[in-house]
N, C-alpha and C. Protein backbone atom coordinates (compact mmCIF):
# COMPACT_ATOMS: atom_id res chain seq x y z
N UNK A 1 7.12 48.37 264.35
CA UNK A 1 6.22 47.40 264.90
C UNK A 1 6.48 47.26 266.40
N UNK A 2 5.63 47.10 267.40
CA UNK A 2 5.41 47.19 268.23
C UNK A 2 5.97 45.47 269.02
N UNK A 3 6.70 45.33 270.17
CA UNK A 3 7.46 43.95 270.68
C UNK A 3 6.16 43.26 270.43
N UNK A 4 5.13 43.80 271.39
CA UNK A 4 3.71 42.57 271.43
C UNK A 4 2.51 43.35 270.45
N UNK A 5 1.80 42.34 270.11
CA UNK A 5 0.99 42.72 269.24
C UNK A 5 -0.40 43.47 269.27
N UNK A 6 -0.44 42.51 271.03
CA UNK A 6 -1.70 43.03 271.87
C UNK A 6 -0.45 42.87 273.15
N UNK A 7 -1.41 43.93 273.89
CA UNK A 7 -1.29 44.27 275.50
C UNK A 7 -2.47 44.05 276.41
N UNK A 8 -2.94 42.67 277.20
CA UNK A 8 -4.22 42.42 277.94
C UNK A 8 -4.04 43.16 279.14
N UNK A 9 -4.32 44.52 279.87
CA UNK A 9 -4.61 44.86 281.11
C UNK A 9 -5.78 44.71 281.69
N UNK A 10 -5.07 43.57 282.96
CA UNK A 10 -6.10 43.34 283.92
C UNK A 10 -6.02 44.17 285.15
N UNK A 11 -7.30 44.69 285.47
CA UNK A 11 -7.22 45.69 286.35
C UNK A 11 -7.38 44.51 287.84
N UNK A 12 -6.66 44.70 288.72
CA UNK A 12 -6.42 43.78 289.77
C UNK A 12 -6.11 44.19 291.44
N UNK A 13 -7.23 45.77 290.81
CA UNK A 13 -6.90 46.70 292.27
C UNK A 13 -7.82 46.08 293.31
N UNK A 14 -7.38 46.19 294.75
CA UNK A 14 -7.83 46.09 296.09
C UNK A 14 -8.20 47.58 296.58
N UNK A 15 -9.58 48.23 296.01
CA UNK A 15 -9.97 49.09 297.17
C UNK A 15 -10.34 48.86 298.61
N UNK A 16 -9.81 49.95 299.20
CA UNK A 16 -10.15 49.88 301.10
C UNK A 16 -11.95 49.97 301.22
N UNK A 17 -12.02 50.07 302.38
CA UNK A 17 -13.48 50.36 303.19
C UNK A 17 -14.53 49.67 302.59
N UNK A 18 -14.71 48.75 301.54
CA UNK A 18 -15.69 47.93 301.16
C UNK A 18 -15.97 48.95 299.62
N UNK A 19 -15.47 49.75 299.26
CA UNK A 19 -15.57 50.06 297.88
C UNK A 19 -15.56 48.95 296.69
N UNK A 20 -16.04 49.65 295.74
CA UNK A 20 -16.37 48.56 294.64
C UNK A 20 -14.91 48.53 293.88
N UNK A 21 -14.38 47.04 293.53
CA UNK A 21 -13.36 47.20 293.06
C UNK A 21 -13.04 45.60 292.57
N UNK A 22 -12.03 45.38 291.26
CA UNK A 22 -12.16 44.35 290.53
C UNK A 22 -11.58 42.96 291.54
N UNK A 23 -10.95 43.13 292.13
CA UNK A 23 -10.25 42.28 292.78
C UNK A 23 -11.06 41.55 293.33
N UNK A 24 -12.01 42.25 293.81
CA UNK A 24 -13.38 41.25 294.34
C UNK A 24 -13.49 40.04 293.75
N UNK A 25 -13.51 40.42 292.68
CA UNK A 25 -14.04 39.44 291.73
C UNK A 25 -12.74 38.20 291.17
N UNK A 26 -12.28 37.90 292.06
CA UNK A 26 -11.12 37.27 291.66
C UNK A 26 -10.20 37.34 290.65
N UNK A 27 -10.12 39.01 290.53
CA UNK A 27 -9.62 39.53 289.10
C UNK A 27 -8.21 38.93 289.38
N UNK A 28 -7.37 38.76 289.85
CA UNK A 28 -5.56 38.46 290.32
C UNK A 28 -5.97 36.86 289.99
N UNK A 29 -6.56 36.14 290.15
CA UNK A 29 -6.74 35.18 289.62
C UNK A 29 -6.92 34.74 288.25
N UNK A 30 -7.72 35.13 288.02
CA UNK A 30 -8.49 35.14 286.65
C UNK A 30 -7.01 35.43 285.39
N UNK A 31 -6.52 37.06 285.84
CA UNK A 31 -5.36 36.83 285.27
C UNK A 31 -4.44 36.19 284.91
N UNK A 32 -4.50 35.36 286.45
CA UNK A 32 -2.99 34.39 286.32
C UNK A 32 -3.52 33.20 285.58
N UNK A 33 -4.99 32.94 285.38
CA UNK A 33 -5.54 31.72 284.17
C UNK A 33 -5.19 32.26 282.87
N UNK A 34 -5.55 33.44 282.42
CA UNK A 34 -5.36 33.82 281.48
C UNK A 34 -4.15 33.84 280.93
N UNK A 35 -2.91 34.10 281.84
CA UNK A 35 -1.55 34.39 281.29
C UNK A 35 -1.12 32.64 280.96
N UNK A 36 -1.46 32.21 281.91
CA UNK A 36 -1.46 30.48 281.91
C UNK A 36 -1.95 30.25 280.31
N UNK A 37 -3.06 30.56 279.96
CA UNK A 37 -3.58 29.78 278.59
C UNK A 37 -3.04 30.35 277.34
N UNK A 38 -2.52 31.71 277.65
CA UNK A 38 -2.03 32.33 276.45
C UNK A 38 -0.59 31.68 276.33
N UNK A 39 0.08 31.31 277.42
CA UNK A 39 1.22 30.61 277.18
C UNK A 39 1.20 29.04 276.92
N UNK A 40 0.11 28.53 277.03
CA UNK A 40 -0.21 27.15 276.65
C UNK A 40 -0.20 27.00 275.53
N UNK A 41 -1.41 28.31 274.48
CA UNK A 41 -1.59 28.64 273.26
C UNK A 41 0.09 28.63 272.39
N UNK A 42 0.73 29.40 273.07
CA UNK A 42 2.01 29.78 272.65
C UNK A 42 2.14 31.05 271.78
N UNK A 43 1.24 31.99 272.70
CA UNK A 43 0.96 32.70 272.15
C UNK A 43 1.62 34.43 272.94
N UNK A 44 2.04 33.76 273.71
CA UNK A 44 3.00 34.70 274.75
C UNK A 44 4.68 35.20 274.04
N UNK A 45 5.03 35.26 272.35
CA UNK A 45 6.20 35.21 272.39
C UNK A 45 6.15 36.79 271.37
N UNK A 46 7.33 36.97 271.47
CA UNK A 46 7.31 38.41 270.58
C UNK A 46 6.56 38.71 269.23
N UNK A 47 6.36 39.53 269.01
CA UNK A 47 4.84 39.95 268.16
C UNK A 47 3.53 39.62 268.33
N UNK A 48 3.13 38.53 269.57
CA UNK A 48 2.05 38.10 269.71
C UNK A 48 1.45 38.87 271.16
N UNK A 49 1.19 38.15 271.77
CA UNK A 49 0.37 39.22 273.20
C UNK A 49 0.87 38.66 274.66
N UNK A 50 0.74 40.28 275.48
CA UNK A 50 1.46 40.11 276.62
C UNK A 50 -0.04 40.31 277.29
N UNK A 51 0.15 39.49 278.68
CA UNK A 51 -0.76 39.67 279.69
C UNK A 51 -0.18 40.20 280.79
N UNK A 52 -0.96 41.51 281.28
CA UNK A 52 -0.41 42.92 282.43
C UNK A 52 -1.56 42.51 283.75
N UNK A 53 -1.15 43.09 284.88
CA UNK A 53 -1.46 43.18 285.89
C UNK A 53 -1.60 44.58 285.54
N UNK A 54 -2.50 45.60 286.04
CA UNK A 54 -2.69 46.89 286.25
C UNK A 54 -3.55 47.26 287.46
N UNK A 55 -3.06 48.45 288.24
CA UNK A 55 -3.64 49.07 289.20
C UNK A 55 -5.06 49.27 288.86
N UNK A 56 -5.78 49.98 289.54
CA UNK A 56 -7.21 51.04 289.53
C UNK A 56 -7.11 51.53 287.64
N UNK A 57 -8.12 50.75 286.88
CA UNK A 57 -8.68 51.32 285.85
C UNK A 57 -9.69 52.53 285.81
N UNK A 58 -9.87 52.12 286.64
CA UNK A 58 -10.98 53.69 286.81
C UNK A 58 -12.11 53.05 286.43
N UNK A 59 -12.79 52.01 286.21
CA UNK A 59 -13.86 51.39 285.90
C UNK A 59 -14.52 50.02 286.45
N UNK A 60 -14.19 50.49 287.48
CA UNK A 60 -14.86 49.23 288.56
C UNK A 60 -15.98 49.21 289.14
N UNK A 61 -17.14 50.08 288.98
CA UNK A 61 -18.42 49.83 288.77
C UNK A 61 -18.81 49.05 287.63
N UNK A 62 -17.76 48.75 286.45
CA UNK A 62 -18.75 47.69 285.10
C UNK A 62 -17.80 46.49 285.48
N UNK A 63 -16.67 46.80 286.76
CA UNK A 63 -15.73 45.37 286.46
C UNK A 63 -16.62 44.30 287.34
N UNK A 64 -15.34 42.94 287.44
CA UNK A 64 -14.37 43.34 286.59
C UNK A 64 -13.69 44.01 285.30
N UNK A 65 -12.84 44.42 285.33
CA UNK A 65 -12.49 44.88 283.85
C UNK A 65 -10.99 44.89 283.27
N UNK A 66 -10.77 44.42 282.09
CA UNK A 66 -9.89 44.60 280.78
C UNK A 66 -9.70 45.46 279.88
N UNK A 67 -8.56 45.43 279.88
CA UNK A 67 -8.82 46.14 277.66
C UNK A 67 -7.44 45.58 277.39
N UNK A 68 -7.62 45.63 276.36
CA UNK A 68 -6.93 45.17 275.16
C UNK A 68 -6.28 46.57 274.26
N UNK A 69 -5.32 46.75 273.85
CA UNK A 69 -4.49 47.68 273.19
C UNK A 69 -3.78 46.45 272.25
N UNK A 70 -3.01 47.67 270.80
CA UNK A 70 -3.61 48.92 270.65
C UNK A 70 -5.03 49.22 270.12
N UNK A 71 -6.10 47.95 270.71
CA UNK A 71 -7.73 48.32 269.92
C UNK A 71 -8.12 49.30 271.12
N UNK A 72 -7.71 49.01 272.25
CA UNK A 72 -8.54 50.05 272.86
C UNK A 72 -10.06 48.98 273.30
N UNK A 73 -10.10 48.12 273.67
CA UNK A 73 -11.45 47.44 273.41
C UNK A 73 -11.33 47.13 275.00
N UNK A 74 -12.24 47.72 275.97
CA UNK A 74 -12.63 47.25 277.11
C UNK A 74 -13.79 46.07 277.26
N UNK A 75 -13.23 45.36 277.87
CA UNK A 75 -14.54 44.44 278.35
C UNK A 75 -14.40 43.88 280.45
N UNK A 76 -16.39 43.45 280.09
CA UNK A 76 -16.08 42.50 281.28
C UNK A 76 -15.98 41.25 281.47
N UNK A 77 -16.29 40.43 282.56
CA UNK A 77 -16.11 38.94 282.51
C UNK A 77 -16.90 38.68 283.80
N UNK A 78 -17.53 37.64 283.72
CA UNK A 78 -17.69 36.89 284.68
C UNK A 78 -16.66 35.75 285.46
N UNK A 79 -16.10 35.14 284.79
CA UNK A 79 -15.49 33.60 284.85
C UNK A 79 -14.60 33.06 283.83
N UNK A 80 -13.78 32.32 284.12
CA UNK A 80 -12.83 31.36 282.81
C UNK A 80 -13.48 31.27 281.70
N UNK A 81 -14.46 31.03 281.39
CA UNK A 81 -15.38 30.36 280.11
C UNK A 81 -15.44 32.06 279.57
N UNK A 82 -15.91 33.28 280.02
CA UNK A 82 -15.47 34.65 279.23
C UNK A 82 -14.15 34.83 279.01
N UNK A 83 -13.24 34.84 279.93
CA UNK A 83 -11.54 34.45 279.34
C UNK A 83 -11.38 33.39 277.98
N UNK A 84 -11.74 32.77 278.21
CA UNK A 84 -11.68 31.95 277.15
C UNK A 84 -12.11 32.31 275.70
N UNK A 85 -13.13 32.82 275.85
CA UNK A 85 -14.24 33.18 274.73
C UNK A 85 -13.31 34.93 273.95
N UNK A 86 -12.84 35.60 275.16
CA UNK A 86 -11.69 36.99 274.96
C UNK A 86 -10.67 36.69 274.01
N UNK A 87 -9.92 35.48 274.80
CA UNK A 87 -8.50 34.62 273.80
C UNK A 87 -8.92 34.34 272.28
N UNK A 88 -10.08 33.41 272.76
CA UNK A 88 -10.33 33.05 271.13
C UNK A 88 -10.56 33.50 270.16
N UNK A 89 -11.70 34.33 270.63
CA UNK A 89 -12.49 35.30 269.62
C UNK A 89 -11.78 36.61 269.30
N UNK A 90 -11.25 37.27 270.30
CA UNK A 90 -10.69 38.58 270.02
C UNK A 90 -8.89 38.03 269.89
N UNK A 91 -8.09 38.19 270.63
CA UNK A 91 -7.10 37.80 270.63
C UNK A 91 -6.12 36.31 269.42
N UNK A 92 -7.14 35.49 269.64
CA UNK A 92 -6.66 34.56 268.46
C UNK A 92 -7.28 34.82 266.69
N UNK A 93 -8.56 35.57 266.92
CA UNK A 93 -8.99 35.38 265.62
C UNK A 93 -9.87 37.00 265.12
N UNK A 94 -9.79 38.17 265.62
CA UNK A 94 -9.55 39.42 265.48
C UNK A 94 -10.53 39.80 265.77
N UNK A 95 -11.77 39.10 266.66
CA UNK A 95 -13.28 39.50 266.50
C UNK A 95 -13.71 39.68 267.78
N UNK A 96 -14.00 41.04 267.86
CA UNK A 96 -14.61 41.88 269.69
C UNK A 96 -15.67 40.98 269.98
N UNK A 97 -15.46 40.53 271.24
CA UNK A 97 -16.82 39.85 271.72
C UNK A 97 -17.59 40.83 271.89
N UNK A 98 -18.55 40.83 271.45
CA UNK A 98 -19.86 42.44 271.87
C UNK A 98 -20.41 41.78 272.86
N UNK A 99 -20.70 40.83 273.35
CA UNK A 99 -21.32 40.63 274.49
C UNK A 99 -20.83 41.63 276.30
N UNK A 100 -19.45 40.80 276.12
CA UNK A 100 -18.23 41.15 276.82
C UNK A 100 -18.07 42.53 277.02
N UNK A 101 -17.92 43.35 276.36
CA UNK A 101 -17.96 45.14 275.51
C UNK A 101 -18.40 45.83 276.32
N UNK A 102 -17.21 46.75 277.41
CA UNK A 102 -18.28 47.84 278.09
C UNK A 102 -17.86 49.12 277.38
């Protein structure tokens, strides 16, 4: 069995020259809400889920962007209220937001 149960990578890269890239989007933020609520949840402890900072996903024309391991389930977000809706639905209770879903 694996330490965490899920692995959330948030992609939280700064491209140069005005390229498209998640950070724009207050992705380094957004994260640090997210790691915030999963530890509120109490849901940050071994066997349950870790929240990552990650470089360049390679998918920052649909980002911001996430995934989730080991589902493999990328999504995007607008705002806290899609974080929220990620935790609950996927993360607390096993069900892919398809909205979210790139």
């Amino acid at each position: 069995m694996s330490y965490y149960r899920q692995h959330v990578f948030f992609c939280v890269n700064q491209r140069e020259e005005g390229a498209l890239c998640c950070n724009d989007h207050s992705a380094r933020a957004i994260r640090d809400y997210a790691k915030d609520r999963i530890k509120r949840l109490k849901l940050d402890r071994k066997g349950k889920v870790r929240i990552n900072m990650a470089g360049c996903l390679d998918r920052c024309n649909e980002g911001p962007v996430i995934v989730i391991y080991p589902e493999e389930v990328w999504y995007t977000y607008v705002d806290k209220e899609d974080i929220d809706e990620i935790i609950e639905e996927h993360l607390r209770n096993g069900r892919v937001v398809e909205r979210l879903k790139i």
